[in-house]
PDB file of N, CA and C in Angstrom:
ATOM      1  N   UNK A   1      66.170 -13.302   0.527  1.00  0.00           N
ATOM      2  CA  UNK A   1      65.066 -13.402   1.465  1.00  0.00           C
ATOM      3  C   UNK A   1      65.470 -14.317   2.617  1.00  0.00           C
ATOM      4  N   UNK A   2      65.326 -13.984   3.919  1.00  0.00           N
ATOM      5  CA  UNK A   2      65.644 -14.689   4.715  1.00  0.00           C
ATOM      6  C   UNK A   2      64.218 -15.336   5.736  1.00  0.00           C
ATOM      7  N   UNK A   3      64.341 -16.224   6.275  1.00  0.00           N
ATOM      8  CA  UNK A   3      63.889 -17.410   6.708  1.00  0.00           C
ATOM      9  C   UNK A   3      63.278 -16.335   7.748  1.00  0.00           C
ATOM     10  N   UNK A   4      61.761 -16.047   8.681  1.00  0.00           N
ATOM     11  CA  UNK A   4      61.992 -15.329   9.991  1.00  0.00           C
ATOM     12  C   UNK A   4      62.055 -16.471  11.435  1.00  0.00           C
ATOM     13  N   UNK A   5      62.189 -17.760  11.043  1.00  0.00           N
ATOM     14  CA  UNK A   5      62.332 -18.713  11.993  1.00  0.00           C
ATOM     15  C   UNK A   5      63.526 -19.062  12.481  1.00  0.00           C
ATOM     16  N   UNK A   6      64.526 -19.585  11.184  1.00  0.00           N
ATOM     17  CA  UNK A   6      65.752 -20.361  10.916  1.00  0.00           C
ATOM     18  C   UNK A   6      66.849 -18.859  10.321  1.00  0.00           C
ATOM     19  N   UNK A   7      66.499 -17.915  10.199  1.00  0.00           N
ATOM     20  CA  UNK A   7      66.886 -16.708   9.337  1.00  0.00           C
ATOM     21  C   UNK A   7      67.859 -17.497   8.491  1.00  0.00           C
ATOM     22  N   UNK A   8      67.907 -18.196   7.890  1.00  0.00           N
ATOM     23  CA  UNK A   8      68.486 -18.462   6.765  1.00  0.00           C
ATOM     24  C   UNK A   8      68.277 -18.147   5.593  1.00  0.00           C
ATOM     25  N   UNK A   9      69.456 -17.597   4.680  1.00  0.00           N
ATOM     26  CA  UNK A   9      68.841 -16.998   2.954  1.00  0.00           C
ATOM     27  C   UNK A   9      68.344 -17.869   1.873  1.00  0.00           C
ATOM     28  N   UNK A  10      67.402 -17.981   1.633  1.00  0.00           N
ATOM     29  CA  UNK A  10      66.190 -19.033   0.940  1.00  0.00           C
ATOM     30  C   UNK A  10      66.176 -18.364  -0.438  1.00  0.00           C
ATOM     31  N   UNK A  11      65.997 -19.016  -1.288  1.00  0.00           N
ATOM     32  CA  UNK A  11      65.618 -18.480  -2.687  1.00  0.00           C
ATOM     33  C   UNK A  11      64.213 -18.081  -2.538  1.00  0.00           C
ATOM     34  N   UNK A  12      63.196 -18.427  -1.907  1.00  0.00           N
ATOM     35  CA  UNK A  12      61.872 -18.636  -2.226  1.00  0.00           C
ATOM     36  C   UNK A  12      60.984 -18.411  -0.270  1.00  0.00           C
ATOM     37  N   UNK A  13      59.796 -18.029  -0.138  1.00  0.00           N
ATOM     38  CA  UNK A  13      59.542 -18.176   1.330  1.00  0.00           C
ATOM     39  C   UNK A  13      57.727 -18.731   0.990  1.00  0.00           C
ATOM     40  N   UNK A  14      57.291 -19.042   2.142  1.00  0.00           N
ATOM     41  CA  UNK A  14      56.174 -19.554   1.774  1.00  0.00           C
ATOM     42  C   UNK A  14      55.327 -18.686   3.013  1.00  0.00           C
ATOM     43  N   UNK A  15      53.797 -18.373   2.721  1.00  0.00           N
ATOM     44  CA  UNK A  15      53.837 -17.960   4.214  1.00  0.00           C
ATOM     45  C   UNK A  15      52.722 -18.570   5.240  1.00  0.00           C
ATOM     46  N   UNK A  16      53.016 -18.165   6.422  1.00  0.00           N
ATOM     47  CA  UNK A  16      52.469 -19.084   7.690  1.00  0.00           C
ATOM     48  C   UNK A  16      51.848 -18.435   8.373  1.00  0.00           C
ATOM     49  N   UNK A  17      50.769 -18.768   8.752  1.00  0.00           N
ATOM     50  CA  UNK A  17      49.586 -18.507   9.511  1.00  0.00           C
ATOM     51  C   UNK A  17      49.631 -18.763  11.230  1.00  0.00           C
ATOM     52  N   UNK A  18      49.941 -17.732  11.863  1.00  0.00           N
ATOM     53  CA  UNK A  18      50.337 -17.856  12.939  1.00  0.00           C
ATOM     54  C   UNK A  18      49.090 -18.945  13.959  1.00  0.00           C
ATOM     55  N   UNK A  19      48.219 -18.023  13.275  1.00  0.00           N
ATOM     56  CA  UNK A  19      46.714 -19.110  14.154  1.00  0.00           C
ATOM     57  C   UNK A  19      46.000 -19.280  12.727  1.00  0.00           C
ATOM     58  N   UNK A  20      46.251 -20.938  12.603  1.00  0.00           N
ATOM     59  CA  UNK A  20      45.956 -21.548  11.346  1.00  0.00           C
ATOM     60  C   UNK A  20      44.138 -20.895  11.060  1.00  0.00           C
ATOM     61  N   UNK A  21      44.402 -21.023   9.655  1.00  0.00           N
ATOM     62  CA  UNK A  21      43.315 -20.115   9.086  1.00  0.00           C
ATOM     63  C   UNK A  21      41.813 -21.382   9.380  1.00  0.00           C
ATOM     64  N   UNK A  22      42.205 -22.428   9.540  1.00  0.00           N
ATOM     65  CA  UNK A  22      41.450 -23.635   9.839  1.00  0.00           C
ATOM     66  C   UNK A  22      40.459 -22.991  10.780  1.00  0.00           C
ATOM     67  N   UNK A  23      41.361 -22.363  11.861  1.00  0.00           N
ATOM     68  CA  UNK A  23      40.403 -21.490  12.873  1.00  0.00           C
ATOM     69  C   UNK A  23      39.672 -20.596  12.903  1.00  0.00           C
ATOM     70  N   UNK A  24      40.006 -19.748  12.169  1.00  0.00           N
ATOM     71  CA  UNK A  24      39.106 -18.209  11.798  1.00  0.00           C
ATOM     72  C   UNK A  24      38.506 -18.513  11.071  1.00  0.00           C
ATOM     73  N   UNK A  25      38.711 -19.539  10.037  1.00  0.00           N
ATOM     74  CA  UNK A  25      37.400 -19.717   8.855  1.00  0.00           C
ATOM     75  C   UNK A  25      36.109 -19.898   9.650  1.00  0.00           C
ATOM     76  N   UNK A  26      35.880 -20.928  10.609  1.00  0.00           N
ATOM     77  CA  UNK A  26      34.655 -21.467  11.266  1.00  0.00           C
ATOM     78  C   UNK A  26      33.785 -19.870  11.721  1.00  0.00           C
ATOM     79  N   UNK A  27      34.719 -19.230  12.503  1.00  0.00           N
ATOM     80  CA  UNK A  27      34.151 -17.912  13.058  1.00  0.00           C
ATOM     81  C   UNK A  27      34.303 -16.816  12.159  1.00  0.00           C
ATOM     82  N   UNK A  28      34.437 -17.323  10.954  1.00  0.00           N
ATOM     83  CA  UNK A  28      34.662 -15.649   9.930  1.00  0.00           C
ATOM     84  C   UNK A  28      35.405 -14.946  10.342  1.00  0.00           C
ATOM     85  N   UNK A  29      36.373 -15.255  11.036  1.00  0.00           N
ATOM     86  CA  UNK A  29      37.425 -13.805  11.317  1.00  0.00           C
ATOM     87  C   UNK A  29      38.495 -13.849  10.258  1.00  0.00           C
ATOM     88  N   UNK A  30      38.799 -12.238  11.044  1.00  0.00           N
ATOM     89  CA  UNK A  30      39.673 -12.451   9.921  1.00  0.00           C
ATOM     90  C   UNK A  30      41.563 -13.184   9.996  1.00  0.00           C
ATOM     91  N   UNK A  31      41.956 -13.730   8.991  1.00  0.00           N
ATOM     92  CA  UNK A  31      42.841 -14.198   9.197  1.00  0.00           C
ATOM     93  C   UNK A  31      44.240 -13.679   9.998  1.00  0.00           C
ATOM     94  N   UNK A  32      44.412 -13.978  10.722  1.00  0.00           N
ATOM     95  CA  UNK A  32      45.914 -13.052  11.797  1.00  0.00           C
ATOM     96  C   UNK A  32      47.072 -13.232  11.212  1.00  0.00           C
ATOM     97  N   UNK A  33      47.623 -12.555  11.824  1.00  0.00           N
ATOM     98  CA  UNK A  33      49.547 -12.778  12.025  1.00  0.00           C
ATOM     99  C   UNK A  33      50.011 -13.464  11.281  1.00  0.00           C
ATOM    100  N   UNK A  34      50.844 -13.654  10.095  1.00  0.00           N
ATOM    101  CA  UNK A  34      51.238 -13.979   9.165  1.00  0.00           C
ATOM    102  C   UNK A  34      53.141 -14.200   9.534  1.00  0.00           C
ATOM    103  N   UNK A  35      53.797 -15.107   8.757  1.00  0.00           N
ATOM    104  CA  UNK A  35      55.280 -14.879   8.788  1.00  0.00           C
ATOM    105  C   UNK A  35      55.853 -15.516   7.858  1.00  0.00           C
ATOM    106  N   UNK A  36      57.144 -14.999   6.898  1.00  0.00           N
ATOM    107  CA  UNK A  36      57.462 -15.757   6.126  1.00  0.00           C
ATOM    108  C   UNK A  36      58.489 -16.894   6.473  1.00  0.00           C
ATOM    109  N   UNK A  37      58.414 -17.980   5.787  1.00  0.00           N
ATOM    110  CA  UNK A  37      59.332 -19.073   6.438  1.00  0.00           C
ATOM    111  C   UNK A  37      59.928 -19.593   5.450  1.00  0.00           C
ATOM    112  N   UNK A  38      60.771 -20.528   5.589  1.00  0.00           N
ATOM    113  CA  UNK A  38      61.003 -21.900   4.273  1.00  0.00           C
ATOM    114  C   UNK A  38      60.242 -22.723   4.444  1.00  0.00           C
ATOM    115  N   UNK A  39      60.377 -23.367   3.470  1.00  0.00           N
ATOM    116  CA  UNK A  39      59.797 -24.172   3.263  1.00  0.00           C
ATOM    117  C   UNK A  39      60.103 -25.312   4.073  1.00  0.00           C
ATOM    118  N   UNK A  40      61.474 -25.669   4.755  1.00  0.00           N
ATOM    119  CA  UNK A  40      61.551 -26.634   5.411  1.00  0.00           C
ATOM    120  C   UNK A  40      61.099 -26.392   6.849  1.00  0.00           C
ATOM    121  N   UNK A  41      61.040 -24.921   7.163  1.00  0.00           N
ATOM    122  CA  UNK A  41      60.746 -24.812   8.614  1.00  0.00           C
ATOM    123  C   UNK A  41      58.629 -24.795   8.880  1.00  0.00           C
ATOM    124  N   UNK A  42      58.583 -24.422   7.631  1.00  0.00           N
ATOM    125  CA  UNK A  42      57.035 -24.503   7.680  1.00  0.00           C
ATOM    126  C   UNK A  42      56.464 -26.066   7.704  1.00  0.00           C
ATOM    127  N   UNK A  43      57.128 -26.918   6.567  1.00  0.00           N
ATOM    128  CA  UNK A  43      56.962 -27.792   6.824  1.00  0.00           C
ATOM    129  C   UNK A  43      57.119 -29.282   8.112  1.00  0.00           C
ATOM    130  N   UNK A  44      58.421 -28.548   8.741  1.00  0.00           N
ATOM    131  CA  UNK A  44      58.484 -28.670  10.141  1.00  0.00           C
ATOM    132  C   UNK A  44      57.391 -28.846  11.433  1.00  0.00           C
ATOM    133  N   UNK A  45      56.646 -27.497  11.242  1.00  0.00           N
ATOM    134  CA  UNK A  45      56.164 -26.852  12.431  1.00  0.00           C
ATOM    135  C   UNK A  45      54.826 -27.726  12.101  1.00  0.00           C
ATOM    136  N   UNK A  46      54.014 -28.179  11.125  1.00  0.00           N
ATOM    137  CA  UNK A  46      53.307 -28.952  10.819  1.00  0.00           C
ATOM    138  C   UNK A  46      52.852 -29.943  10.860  1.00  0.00           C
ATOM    139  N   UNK A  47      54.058 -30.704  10.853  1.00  0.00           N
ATOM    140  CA  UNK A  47      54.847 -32.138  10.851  1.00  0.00           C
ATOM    141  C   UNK A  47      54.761 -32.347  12.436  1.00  0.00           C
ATOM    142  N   UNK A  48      54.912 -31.259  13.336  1.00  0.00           N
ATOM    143  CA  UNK A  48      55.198 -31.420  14.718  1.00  0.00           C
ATOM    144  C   UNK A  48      53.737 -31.285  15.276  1.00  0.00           C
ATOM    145  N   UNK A  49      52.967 -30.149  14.901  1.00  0.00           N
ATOM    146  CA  UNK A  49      52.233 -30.161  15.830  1.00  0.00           C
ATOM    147  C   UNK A  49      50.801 -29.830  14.638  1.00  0.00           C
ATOM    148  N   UNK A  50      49.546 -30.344  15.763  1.00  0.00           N
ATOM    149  CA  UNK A  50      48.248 -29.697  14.565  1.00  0.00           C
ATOM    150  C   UNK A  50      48.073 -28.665  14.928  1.00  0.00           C
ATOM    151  N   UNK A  51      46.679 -27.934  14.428  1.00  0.00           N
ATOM    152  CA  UNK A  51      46.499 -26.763  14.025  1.00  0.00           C
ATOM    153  C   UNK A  51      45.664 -26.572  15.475  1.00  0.00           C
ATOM    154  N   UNK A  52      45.079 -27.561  16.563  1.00  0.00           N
ATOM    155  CA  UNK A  52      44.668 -26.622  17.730  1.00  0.00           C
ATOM    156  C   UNK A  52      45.736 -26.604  18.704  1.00  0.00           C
ATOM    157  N   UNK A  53      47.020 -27.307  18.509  1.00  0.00           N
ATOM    158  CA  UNK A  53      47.998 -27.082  19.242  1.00  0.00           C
ATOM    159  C   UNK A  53      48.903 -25.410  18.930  1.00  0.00           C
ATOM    160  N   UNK A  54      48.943 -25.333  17.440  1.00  0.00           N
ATOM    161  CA  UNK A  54      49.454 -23.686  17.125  1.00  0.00           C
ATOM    162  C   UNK A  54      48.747 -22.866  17.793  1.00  0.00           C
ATOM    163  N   UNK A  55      47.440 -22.666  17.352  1.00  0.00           N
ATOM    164  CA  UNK A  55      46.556 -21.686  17.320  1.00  0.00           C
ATOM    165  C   UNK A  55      46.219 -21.393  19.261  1.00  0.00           C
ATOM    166  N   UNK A  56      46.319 -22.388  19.707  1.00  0.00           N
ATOM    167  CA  UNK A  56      46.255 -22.509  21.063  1.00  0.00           C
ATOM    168  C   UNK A  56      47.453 -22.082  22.018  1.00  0.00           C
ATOM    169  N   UNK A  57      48.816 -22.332  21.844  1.00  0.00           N
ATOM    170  CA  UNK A  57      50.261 -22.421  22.229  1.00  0.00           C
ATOM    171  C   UNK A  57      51.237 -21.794  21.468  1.00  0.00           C
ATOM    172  N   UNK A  58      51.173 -22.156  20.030  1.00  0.00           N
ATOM    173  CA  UNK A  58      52.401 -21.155  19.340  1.00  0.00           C
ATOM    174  C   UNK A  58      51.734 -20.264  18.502  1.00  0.00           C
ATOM    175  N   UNK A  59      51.212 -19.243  18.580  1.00  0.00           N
ATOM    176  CA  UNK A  59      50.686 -18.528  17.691  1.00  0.00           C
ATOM    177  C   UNK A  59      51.605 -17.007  17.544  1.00  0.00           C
ATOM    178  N   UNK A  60      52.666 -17.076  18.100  1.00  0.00           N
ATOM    179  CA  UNK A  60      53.826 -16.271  17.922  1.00  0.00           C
ATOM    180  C   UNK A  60      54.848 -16.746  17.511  1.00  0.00           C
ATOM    181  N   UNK A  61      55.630 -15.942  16.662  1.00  0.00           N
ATOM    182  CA  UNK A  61      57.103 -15.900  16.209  1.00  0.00           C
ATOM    183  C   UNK A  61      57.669 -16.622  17.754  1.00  0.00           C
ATOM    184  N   UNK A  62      57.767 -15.615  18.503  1.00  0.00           N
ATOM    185  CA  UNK A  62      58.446 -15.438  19.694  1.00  0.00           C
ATOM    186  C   UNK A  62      58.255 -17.164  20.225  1.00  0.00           C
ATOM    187  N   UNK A  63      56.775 -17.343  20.636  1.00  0.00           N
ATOM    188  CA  UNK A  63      56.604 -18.774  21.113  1.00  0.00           C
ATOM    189  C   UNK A  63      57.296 -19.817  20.318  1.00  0.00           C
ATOM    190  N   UNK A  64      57.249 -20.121  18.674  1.00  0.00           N
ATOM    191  CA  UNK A  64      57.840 -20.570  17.967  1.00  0.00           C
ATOM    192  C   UNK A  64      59.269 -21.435  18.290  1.00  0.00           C
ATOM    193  N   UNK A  65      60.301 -19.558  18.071  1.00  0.00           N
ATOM    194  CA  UNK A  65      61.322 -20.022  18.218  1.00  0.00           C
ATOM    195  C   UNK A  65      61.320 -20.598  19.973  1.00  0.00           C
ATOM    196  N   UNK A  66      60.897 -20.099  20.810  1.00  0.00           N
ATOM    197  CA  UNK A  66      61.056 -21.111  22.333  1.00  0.00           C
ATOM    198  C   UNK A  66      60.763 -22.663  22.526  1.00  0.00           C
ATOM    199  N   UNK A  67      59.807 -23.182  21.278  1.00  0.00           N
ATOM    200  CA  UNK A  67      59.843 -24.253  21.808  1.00  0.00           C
ATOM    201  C   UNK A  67      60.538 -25.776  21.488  1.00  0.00           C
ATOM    202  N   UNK A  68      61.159 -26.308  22.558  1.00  0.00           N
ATOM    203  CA  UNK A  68      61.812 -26.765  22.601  1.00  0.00           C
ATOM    204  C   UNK A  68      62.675 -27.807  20.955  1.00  0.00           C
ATOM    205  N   UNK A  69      61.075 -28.754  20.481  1.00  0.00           N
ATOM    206  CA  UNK A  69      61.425 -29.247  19.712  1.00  0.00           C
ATOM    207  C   UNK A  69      61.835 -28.473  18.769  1.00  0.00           C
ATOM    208  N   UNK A  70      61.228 -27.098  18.612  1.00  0.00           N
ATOM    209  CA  UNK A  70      61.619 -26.315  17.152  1.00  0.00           C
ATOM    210  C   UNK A  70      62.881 -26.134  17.139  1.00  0.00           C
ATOM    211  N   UNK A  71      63.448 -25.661  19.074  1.00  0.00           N
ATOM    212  CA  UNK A  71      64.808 -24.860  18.652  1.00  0.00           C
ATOM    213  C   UNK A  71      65.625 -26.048  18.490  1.00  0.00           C
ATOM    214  N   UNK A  72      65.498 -27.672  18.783  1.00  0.00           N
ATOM    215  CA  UNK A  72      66.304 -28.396  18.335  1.00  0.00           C
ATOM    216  C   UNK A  72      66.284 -28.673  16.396  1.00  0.00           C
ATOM    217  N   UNK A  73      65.308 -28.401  16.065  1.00  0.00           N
ATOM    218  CA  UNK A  73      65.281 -28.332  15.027  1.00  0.00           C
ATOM    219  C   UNK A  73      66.119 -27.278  14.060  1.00  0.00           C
ATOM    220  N   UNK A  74      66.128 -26.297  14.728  1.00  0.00           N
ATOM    221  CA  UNK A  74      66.685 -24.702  14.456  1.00  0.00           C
ATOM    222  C   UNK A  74      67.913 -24.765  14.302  1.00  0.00           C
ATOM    223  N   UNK A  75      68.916 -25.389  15.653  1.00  0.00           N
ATOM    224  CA  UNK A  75      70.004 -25.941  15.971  1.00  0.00           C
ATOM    225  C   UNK A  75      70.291 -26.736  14.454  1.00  0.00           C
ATOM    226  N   UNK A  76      69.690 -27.448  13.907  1.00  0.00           N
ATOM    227  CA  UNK A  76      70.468 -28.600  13.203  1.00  0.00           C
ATOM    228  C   UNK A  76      70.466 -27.624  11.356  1.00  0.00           C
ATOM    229  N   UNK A  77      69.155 -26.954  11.173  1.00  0.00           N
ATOM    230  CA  UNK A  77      68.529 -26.589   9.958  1.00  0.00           C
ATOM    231  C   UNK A  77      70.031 -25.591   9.913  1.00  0.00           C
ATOM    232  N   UNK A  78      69.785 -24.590  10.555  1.00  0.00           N
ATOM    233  CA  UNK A  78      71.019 -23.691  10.512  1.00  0.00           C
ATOM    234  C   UNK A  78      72.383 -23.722   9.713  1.00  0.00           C
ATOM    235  N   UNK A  79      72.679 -25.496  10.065  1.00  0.00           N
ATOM    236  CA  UNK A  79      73.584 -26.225   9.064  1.00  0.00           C
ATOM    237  C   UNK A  79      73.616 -26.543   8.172  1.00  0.00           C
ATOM    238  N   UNK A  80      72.586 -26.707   7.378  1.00  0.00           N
ATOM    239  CA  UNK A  80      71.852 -27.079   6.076  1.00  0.00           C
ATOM    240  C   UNK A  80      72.203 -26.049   5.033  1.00  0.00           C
ATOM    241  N   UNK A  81      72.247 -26.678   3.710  1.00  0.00           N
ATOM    242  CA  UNK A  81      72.778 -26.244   2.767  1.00  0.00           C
ATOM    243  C   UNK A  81      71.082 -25.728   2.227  1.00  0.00           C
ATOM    244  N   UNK A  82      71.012 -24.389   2.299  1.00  0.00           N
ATOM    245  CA  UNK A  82      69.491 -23.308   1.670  1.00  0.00           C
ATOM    246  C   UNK A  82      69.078 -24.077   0.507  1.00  0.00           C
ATOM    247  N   UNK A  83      69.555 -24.475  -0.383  1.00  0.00           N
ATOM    248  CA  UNK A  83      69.134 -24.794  -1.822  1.00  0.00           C
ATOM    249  C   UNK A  83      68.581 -26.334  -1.715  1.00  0.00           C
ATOM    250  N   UNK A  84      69.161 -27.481  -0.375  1.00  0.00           N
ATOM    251  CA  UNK A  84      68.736 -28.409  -0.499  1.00  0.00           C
ATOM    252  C   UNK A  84      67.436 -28.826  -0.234  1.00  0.00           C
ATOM    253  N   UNK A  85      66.721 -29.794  -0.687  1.00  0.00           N
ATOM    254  CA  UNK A  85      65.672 -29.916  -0.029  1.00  0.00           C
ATOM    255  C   UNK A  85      65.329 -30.262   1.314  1.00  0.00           C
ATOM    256  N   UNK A  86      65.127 -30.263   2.107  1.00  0.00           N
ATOM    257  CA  UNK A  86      65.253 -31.325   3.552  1.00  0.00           C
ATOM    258  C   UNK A  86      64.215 -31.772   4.151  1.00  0.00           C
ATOM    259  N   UNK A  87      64.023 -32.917   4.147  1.00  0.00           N
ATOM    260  CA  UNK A  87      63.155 -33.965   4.803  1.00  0.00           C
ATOM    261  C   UNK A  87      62.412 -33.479   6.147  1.00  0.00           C
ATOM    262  N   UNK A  88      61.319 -33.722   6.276  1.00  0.00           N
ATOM    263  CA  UNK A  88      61.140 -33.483   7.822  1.00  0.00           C
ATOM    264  C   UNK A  88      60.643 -33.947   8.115  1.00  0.00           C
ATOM    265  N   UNK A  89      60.797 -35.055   9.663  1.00  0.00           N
ATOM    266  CA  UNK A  89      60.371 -36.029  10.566  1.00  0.00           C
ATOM    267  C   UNK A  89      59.284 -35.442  11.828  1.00  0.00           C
ATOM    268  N   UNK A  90      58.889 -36.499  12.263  1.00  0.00           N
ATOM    269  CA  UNK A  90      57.959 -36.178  13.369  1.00  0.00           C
ATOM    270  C   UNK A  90      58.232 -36.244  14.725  1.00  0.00           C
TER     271      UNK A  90
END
């Protein structure tokens, strides 16, 4: 299974809510755009930004990988050994 952020081969993927479900719950909609990730890149994108900054600005794959801090993040994860765990800063 590969990563659709970091495409790296992951044992395991978790999945991500393009426009956090935080949002559609209030208005009953229904939940959007979905993607699978790792766990370190999900936990990443989290770590970086809240949920009216996604839902507002990155609510695409596409936006995702463009922004800046992610793709420095992207840059480094890439190197990372899949099986390890990896920390993620703010």
């Amino acid at each position: 299974m590969n990563c659709e952020l970091c495409e790296r081969e992951v044992n395991s993927l978790t999945i991500h809510h393009l426009v956090p479900r935080q949002k559609v719950k209030r208005k009953k909609a229904q939940p959007g755009q979905t993607v699978n990730l790792c766990s370190a890149c999900h936990r990443q994108i989290h770590a970086l930004f809240d949920n009216q900054h996604l839902a507002q600005h990155l609510n695409t794959l596409d936006k995702l990988k463009q922004e800046p801090r992610i793709q420095k993040f992207l840059s480094w994860i890439k190197k990372q050994d899949p099986g390890k765990r990896i920390r993620v800063h703010r």
